[in-house]
PDB file of N, CA and C in Angstrom:
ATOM      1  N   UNK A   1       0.845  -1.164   0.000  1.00  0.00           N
ATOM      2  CA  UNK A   1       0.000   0.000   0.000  1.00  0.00           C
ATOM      3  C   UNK A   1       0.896   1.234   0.000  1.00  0.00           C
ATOM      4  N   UNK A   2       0.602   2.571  -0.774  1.00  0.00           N
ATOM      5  CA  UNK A   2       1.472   3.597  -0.770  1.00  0.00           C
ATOM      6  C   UNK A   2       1.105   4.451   0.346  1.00  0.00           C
ATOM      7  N   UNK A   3       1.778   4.896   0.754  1.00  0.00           N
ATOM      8  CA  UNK A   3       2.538   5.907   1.676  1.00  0.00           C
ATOM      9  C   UNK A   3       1.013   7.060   1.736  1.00  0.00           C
ATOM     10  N   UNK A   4       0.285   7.599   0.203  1.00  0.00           N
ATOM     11  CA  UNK A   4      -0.288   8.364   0.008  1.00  0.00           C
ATOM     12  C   UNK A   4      -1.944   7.644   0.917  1.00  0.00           C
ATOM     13  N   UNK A   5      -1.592   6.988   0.045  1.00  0.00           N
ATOM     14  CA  UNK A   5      -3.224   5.801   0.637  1.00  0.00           C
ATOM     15  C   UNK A   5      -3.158   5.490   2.234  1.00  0.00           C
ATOM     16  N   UNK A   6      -2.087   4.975   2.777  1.00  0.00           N
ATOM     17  CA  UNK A   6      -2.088   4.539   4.066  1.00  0.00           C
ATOM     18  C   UNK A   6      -2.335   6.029   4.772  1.00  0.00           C
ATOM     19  N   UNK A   7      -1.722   6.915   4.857  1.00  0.00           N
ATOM     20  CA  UNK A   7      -1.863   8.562   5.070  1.00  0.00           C
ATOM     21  C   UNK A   7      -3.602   8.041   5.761  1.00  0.00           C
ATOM     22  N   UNK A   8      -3.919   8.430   3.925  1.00  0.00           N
ATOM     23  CA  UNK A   8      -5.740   8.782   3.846  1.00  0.00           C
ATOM     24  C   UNK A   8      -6.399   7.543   5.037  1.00  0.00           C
ATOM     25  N   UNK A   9      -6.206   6.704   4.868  1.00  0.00           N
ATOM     26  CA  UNK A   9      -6.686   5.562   5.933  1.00  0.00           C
ATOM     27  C   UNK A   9      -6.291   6.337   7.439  1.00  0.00           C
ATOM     28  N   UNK A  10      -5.001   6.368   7.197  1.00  0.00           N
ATOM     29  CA  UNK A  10      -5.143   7.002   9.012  1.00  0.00           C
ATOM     30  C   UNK A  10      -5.504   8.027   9.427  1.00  0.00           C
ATOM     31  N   UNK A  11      -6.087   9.032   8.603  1.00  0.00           N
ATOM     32  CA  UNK A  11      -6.713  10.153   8.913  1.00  0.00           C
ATOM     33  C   UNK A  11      -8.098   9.871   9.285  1.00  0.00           C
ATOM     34  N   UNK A  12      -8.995   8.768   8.290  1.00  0.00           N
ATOM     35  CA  UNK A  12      -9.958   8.362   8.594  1.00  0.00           C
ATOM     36  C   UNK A  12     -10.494   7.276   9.558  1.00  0.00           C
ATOM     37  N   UNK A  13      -9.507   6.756  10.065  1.00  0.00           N
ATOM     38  CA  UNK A  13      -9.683   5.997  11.274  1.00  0.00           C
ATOM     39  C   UNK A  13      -9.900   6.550  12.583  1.00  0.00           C
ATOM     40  N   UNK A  14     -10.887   6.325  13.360  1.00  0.00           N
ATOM     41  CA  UNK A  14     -11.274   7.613  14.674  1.00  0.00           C
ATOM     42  C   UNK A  14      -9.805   7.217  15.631  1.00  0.00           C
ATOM     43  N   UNK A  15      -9.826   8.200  16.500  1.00  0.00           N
ATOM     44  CA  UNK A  15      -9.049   8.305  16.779  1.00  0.00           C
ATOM     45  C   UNK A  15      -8.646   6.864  18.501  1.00  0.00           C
ATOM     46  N   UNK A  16      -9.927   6.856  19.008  1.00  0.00           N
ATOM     47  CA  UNK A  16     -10.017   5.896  20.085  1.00  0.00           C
ATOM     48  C   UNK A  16      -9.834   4.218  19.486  1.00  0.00           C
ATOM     49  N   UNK A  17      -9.490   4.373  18.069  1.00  0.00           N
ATOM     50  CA  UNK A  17      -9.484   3.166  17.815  1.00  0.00           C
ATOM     51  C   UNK A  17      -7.994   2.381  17.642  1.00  0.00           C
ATOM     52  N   UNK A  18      -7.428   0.958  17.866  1.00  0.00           N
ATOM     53  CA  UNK A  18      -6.397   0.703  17.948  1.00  0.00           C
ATOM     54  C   UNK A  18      -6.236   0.462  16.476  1.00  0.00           C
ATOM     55  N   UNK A  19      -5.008   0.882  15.990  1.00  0.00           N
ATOM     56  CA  UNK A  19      -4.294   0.051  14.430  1.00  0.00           C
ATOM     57  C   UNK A  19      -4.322  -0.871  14.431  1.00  0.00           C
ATOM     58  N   UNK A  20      -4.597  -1.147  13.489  1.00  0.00           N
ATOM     59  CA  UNK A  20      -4.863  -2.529  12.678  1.00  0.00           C
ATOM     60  C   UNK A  20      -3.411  -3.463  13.458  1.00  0.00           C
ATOM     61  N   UNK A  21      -3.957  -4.965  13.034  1.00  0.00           N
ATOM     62  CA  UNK A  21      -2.641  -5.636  13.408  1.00  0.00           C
ATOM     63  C   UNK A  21      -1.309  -5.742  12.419  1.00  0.00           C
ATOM     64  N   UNK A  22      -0.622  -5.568  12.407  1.00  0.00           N
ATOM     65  CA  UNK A  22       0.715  -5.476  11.861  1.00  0.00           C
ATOM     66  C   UNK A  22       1.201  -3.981  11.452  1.00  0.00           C
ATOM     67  N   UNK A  23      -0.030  -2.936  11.494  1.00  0.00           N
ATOM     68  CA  UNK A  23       0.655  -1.695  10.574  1.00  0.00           C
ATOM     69  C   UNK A  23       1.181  -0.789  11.620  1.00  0.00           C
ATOM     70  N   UNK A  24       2.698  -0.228  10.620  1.00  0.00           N
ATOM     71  CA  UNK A  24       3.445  -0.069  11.287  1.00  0.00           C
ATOM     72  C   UNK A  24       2.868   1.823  11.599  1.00  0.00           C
ATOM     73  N   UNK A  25       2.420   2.524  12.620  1.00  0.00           N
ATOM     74  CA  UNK A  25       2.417   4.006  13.117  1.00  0.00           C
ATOM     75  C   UNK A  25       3.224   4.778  13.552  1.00  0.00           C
ATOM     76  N   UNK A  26       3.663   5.748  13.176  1.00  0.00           N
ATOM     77  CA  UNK A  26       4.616   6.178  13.931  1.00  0.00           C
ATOM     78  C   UNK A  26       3.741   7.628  14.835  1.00  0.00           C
ATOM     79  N   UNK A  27       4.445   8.083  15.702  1.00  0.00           N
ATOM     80  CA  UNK A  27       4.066   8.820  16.446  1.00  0.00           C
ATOM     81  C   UNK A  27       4.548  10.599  15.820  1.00  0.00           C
ATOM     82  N   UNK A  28       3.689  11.297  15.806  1.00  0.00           N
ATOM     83  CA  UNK A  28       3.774  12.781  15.361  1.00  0.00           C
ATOM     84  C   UNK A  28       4.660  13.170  15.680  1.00  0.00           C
ATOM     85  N   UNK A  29       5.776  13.634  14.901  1.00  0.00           N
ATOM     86  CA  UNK A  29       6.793  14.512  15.636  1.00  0.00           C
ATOM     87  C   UNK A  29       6.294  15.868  15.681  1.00  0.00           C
ATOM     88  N   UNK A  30       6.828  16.685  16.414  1.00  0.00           N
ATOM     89  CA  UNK A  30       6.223  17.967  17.197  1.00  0.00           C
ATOM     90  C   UNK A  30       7.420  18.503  16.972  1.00  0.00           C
ATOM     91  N   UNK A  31       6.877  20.399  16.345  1.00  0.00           N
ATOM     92  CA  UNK A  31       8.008  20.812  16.087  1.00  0.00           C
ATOM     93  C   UNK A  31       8.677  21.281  17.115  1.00  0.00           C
ATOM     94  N   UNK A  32      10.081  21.636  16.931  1.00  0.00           N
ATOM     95  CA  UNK A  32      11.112  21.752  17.724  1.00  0.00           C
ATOM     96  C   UNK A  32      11.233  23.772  17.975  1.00  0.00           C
ATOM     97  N   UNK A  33      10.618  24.163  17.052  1.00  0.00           N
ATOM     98  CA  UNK A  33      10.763  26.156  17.244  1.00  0.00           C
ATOM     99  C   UNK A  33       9.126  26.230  16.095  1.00  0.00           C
ATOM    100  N   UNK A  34       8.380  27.516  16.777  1.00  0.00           N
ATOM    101  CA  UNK A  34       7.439  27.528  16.366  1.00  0.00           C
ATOM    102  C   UNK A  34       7.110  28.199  14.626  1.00  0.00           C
ATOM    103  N   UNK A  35       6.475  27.893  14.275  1.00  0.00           N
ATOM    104  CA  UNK A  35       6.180  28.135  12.661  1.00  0.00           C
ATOM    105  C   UNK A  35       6.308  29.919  12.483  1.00  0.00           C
ATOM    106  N   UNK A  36       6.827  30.216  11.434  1.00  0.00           N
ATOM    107  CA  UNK A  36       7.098  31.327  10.779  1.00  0.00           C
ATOM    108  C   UNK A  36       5.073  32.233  10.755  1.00  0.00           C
ATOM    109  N   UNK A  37       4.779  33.263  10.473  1.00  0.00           N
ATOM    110  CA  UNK A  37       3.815  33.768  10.225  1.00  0.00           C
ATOM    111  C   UNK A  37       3.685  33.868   8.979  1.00  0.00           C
ATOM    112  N   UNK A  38       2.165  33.906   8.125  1.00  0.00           N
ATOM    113  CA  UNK A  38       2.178  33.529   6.790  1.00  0.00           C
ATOM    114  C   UNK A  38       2.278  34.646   6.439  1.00  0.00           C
ATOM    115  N   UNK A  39       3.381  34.763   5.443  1.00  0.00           N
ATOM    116  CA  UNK A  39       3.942  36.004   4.450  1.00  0.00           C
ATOM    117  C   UNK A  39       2.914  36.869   3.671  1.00  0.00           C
ATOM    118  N   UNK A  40       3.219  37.244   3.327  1.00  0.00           N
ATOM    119  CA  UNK A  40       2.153  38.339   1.945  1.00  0.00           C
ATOM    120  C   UNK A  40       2.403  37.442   0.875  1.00  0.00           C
ATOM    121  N   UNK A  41       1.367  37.039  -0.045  1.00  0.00           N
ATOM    122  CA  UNK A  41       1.522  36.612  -1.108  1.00  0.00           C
ATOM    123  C   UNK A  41       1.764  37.451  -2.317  1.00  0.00           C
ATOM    124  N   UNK A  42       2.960  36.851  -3.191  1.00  0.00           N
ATOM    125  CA  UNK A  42       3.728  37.462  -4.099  1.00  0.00           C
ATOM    126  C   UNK A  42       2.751  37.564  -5.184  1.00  0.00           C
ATOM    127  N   UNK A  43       2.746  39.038  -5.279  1.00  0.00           N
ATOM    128  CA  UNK A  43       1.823  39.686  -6.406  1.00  0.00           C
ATOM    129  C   UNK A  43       2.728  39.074  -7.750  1.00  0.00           C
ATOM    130  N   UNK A  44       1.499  38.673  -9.041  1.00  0.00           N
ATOM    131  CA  UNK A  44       1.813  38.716 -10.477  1.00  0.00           C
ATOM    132  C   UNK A  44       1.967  39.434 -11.204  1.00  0.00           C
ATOM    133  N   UNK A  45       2.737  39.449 -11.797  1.00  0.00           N
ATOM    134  CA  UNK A  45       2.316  40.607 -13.156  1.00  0.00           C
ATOM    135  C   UNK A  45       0.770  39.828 -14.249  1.00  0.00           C
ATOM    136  N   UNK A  46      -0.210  40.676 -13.819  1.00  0.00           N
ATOM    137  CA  UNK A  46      -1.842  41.068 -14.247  1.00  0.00           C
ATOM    138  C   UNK A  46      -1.380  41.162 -15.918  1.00  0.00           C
ATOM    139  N   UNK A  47      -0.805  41.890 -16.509  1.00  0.00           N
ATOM    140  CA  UNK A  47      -0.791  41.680 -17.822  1.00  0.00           C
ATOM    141  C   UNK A  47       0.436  41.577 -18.549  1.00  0.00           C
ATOM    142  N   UNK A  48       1.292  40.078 -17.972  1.00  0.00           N
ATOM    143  CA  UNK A  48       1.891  40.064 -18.924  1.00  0.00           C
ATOM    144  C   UNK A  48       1.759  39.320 -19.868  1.00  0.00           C
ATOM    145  N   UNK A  49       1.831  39.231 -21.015  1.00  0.00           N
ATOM    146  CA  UNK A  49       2.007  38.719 -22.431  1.00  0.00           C
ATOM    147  C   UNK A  49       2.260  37.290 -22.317  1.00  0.00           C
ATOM    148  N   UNK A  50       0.745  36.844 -22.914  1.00  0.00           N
ATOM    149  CA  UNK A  50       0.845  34.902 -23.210  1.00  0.00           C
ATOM    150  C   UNK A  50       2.056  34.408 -24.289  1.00  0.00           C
ATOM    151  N   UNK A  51       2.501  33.435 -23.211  1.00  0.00           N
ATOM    152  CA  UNK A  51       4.019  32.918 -24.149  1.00  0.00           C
ATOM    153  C   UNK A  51       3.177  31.812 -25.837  1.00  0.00           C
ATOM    154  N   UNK A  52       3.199  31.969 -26.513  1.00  0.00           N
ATOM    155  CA  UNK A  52       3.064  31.129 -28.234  1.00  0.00           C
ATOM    156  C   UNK A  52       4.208  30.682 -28.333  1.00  0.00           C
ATOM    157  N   UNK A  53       3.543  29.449 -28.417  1.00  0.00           N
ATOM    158  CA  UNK A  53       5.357  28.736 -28.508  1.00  0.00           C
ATOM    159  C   UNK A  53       5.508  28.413 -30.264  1.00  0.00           C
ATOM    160  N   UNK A  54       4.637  29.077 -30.786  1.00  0.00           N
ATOM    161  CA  UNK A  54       4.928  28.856 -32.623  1.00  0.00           C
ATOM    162  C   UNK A  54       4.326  30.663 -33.182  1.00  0.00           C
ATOM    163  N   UNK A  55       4.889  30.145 -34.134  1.00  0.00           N
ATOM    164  CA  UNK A  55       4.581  31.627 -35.183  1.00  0.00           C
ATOM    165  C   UNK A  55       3.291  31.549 -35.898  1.00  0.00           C
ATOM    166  N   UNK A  56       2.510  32.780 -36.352  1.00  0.00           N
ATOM    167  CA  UNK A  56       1.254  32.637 -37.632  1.00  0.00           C
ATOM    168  C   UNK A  56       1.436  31.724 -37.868  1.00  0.00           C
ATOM    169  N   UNK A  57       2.980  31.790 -39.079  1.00  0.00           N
ATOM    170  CA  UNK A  57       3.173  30.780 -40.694  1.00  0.00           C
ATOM    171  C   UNK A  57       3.575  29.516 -40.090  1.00  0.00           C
ATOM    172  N   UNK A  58       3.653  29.197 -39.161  1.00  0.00           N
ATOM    173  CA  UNK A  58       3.990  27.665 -39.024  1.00  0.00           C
ATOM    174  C   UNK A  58       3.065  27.107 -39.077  1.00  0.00           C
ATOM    175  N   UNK A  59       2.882  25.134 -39.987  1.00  0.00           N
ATOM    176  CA  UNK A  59       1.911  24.541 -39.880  1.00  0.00           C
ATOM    177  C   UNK A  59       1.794  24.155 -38.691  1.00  0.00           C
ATOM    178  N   UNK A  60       0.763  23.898 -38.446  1.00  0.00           N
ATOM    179  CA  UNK A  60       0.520  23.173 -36.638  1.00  0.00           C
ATOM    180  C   UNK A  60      -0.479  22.386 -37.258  1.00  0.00           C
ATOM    181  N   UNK A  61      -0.677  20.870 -36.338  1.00  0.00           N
ATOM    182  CA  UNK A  61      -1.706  19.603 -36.537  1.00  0.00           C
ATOM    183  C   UNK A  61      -1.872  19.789 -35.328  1.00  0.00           C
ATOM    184  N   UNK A  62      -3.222  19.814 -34.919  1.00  0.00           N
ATOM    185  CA  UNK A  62      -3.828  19.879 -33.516  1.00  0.00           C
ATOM    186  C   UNK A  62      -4.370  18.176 -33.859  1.00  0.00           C
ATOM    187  N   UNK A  63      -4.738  17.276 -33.044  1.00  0.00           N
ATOM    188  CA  UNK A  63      -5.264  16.442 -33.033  1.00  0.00           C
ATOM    189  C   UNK A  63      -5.858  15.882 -31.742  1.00  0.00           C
ATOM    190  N   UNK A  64      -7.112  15.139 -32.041  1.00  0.00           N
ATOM    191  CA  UNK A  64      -8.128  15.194 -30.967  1.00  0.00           C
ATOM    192  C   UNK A  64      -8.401  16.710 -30.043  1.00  0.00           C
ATOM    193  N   UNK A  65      -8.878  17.210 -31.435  1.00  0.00           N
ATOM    194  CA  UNK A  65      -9.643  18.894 -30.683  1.00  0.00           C
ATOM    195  C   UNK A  65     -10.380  19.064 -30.360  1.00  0.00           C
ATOM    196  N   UNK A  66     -11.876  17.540 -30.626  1.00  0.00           N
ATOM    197  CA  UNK A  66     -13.082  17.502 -29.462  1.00  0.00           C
ATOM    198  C   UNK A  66     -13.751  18.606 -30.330  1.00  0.00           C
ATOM    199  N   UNK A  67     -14.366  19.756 -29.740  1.00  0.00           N
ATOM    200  CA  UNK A  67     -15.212  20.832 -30.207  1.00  0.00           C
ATOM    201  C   UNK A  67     -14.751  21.607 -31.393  1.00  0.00           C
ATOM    202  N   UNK A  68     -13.124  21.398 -31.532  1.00  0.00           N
ATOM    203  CA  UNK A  68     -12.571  22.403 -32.570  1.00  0.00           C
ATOM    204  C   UNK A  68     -12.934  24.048 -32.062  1.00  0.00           C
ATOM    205  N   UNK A  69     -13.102  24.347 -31.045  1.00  0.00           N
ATOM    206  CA  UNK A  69     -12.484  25.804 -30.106  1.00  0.00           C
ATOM    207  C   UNK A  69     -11.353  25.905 -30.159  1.00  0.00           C
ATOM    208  N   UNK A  70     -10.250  25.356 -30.358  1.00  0.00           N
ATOM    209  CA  UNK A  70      -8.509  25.813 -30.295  1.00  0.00           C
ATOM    210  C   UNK A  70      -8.297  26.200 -31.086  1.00  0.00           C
ATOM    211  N   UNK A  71      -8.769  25.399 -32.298  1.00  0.00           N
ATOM    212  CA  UNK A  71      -8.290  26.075 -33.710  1.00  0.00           C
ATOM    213  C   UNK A  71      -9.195  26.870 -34.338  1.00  0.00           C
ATOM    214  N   UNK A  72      -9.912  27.199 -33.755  1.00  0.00           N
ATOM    215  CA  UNK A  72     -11.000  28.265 -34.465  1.00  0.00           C
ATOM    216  C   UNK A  72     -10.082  29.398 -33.383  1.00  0.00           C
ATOM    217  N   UNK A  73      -9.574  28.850 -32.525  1.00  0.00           N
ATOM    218  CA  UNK A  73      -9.415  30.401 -31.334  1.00  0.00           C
ATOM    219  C   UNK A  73      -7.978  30.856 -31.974  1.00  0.00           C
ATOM    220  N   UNK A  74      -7.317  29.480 -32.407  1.00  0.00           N
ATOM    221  CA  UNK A  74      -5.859  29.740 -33.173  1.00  0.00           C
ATOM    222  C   UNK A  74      -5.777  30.846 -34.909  1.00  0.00           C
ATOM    223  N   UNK A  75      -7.333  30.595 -35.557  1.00  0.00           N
ATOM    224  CA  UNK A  75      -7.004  31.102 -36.547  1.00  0.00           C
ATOM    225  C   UNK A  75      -7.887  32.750 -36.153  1.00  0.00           C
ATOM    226  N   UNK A  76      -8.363  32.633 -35.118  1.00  0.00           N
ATOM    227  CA  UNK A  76      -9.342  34.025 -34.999  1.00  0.00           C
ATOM    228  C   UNK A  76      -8.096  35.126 -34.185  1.00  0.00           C
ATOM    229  N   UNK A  77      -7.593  34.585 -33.025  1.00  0.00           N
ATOM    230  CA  UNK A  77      -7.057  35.408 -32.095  1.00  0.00           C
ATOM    231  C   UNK A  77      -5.465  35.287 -32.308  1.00  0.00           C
ATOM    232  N   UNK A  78      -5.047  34.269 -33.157  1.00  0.00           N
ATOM    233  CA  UNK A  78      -3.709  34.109 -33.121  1.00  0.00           C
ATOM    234  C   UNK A  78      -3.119  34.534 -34.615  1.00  0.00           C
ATOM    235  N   UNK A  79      -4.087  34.372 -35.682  1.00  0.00           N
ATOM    236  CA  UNK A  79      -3.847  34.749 -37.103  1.00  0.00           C
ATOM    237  C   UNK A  79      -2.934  33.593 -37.888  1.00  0.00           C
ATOM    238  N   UNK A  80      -3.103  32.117 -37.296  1.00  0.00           N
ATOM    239  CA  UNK A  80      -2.666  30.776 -37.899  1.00  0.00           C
ATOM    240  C   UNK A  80      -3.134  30.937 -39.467  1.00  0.00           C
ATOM    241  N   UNK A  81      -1.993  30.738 -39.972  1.00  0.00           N
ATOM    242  CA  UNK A  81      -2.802  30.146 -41.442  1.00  0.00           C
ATOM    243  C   UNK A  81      -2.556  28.954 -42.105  1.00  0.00           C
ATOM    244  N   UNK A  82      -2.115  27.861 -41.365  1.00  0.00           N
ATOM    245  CA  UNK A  82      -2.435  26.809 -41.739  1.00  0.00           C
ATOM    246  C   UNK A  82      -1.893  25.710 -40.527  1.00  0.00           C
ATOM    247  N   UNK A  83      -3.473  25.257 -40.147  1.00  0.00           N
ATOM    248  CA  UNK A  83      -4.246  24.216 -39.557  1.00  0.00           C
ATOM    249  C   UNK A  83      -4.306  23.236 -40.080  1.00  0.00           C
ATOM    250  N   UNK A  84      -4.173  22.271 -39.721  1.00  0.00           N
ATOM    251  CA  UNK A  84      -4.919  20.594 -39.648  1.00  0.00           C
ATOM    252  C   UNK A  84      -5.498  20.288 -38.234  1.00  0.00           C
ATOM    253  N   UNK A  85      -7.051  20.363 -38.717  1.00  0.00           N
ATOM    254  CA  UNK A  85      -7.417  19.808 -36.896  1.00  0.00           C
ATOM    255  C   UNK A  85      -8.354  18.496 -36.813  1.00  0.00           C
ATOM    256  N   UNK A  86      -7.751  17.859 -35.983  1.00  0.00           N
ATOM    257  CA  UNK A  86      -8.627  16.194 -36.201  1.00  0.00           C
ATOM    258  C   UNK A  86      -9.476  16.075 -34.921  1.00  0.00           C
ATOM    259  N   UNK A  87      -9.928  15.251 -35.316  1.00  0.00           N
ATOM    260  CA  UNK A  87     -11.248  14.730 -33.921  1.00  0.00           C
ATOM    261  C   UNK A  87     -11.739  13.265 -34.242  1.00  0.00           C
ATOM    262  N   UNK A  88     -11.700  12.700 -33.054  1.00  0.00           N
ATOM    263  CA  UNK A  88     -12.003  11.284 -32.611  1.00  0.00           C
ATOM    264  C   UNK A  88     -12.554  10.934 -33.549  1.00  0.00           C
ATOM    265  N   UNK A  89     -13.557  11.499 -33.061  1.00  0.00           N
ATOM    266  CA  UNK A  89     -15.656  11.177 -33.007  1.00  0.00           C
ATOM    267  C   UNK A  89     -15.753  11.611 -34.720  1.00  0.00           C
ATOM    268  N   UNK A  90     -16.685  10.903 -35.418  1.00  0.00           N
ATOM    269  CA  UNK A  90     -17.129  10.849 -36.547  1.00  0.00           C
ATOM    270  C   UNK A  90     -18.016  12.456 -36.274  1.00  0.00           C
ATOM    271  N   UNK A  91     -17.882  12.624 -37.822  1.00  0.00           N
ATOM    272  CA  UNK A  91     -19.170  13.974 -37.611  1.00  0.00           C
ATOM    273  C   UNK A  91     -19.871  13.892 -36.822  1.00  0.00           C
ATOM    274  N   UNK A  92     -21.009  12.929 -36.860  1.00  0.00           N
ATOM    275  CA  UNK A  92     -22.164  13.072 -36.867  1.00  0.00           C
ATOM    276  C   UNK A  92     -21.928  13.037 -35.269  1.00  0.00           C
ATOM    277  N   UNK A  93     -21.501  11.601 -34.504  1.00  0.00           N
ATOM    278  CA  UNK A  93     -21.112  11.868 -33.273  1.00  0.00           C
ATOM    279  C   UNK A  93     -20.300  13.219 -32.624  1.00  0.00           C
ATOM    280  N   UNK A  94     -19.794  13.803 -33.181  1.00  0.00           N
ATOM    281  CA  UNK A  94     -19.226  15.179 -32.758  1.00  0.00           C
ATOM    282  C   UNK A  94     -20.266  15.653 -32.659  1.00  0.00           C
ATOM    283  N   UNK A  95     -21.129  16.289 -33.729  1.00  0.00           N
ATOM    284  CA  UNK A  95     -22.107  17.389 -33.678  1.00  0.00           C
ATOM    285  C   UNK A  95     -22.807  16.999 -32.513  1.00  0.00           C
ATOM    286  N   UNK A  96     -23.312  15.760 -32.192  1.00  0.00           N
ATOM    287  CA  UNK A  96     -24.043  15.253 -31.081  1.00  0.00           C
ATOM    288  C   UNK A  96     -23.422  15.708 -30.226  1.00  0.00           C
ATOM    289  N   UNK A  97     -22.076  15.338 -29.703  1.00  0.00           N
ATOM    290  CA  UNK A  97     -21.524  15.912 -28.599  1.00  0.00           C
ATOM    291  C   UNK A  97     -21.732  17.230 -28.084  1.00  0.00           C
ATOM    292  N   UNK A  98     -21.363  18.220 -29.115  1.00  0.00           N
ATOM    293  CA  UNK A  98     -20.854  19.222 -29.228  1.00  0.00           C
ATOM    294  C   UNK A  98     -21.514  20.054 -30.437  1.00  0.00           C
ATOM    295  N   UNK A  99     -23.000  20.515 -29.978  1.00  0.00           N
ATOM    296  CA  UNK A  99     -23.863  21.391 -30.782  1.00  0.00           C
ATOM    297  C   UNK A  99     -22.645  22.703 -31.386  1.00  0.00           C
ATOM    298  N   UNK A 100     -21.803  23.137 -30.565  1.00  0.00           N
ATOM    299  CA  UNK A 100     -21.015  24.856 -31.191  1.00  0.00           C
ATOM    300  C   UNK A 100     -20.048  24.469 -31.934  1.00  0.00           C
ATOM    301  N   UNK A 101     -19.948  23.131 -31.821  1.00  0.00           N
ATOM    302  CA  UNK A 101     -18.683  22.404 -33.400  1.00  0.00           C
ATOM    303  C   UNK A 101     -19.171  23.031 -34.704  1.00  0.00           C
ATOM    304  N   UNK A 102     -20.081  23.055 -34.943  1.00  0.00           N
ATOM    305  CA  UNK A 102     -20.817  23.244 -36.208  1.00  0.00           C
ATOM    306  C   UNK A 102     -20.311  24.167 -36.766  1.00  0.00           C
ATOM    307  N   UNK A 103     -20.394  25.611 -35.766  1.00  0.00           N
ATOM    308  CA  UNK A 103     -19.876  27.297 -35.992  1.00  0.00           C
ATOM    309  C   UNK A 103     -18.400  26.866 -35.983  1.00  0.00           C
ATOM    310  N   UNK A 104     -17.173  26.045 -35.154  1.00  0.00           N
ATOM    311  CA  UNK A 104     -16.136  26.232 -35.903  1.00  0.00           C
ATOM    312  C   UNK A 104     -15.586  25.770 -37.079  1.00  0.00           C
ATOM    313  N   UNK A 105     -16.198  24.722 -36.982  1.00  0.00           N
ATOM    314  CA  UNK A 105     -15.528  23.625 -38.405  1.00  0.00           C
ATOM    315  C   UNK A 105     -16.049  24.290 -39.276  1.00  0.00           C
ATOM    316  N   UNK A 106     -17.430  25.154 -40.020  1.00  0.00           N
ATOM    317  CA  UNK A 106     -17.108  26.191 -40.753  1.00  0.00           C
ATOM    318  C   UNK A 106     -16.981  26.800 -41.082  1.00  0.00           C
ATOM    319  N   UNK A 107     -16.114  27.827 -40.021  1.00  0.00           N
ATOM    320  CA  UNK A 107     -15.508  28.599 -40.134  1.00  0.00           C
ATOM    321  C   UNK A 107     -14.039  28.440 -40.310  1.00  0.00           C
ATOM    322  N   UNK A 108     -13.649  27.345 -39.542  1.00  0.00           N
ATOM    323  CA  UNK A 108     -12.377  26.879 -40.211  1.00  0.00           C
ATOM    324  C   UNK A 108     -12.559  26.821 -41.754  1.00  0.00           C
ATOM    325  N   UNK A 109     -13.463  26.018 -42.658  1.00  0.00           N
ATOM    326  CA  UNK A 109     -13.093  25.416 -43.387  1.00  0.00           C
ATOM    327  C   UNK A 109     -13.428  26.752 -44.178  1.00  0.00           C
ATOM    328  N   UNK A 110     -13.918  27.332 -43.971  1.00  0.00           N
ATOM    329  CA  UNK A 110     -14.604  28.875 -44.696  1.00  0.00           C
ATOM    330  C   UNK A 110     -12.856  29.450 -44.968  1.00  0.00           C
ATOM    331  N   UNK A 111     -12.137  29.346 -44.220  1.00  0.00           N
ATOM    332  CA  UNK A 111     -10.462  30.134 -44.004  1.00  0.00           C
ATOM    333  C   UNK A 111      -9.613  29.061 -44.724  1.00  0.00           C
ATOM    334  N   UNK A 112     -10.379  27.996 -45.573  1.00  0.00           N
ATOM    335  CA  UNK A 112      -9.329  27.467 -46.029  1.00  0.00           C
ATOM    336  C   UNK A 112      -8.440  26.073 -45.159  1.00  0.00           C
ATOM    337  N   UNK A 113      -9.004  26.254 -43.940  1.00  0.00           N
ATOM    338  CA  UNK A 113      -8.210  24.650 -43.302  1.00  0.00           C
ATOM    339  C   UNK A 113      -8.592  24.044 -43.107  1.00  0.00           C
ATOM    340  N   UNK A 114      -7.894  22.628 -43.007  1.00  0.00           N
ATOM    341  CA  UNK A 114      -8.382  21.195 -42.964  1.00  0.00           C
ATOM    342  C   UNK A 114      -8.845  21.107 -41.851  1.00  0.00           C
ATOM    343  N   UNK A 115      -9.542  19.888 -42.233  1.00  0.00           N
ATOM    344  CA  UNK A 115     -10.907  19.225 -40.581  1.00  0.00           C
ATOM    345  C   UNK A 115     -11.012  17.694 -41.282  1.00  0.00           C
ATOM    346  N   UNK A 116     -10.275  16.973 -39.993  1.00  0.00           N
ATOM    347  CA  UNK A 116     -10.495  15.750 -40.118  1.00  0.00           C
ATOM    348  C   UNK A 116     -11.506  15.159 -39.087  1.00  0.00           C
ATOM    349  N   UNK A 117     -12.010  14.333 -39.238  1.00  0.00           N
ATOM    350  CA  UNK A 117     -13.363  13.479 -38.133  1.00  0.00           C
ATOM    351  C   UNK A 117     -12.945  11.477 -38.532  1.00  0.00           C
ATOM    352  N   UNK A 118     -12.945  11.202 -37.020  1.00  0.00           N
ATOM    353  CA  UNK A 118     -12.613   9.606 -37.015  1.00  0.00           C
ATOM    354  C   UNK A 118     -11.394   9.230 -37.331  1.00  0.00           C
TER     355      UNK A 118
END
C-alpha cells in the first residue's frame, strides 16, 4: 500500500481506535521552534504577455480537438494560417456531442483549413 493511501486511511480511522494488526504508526513529531507567520503573497504581473510557442506561418496539426475551439481560437485570435485539426468522433457523433462544433468547423473550413473526423 502507498505511503499516500495509508496517510488517507489514518486520517480516517477515529481516533479511540487501535491500528490494525501489523501496521506499522509512527508517532507525530512535534516541532522543535514555532512556525514562521504567513507572508504576503507574491503579487503577479496582471498583464503580462501569453508565451506562443509557434509563429502565424507555421503549420501546426492539432489532433483530438473535441469541439474544434482551439483552432478556431488559433485562426481568430492568433492569425494561424495553416491548420490541420482532427477529432475522434465521426461527424455526426461530434455534432451530437458538441452542438457549437458546427460554428467552428465552418468557419475553419470557410479560411481554407483542414478538418479531419474519425
Amino acid at each position: 500500500m502507498g505511503k499516500s493511501k495509508r496517510r488517507k486511511l489514518e486520517e480516517k480511522r477515529p481516533k479511540h481506535s487501535k491500528p490494525a494488526y501489523g501496521s506499522k504508526l509512527k508517532k507525530p513529531v512535534k516541532p522543535t521552534r514555532p512556525s514562521k507567520p504567513a507572508s504576503k503573497p507574491q503579487q503577479t504581473k496582471a498583464c503580462a504577455a501569453p508565451t506562443i510557442p509557434f509563429d502565424p506561418s507555421d503549420r501546426i496539426l492539432l489532433v483530438g480537438e473535441g469541439d474544434f475551439s482551439f483552432a478556431y481560437s488559433l485562426l481568430t485570435h492568433h492569425a494561424c494560417t495553416s491548420l490541420l485539426a482532427t477529432a475522434f468522433d465521426s461527424e455526426a457523433a461530434l455534432l451530437q456531442k458538441y452542438p457549437q462544433a458546427r460554428a467552428h468547423v465552418d468557419h475553419l473550413l470557410a479560411d481554407g483549413q483542414t478538418v479531419l473526423y474519425g
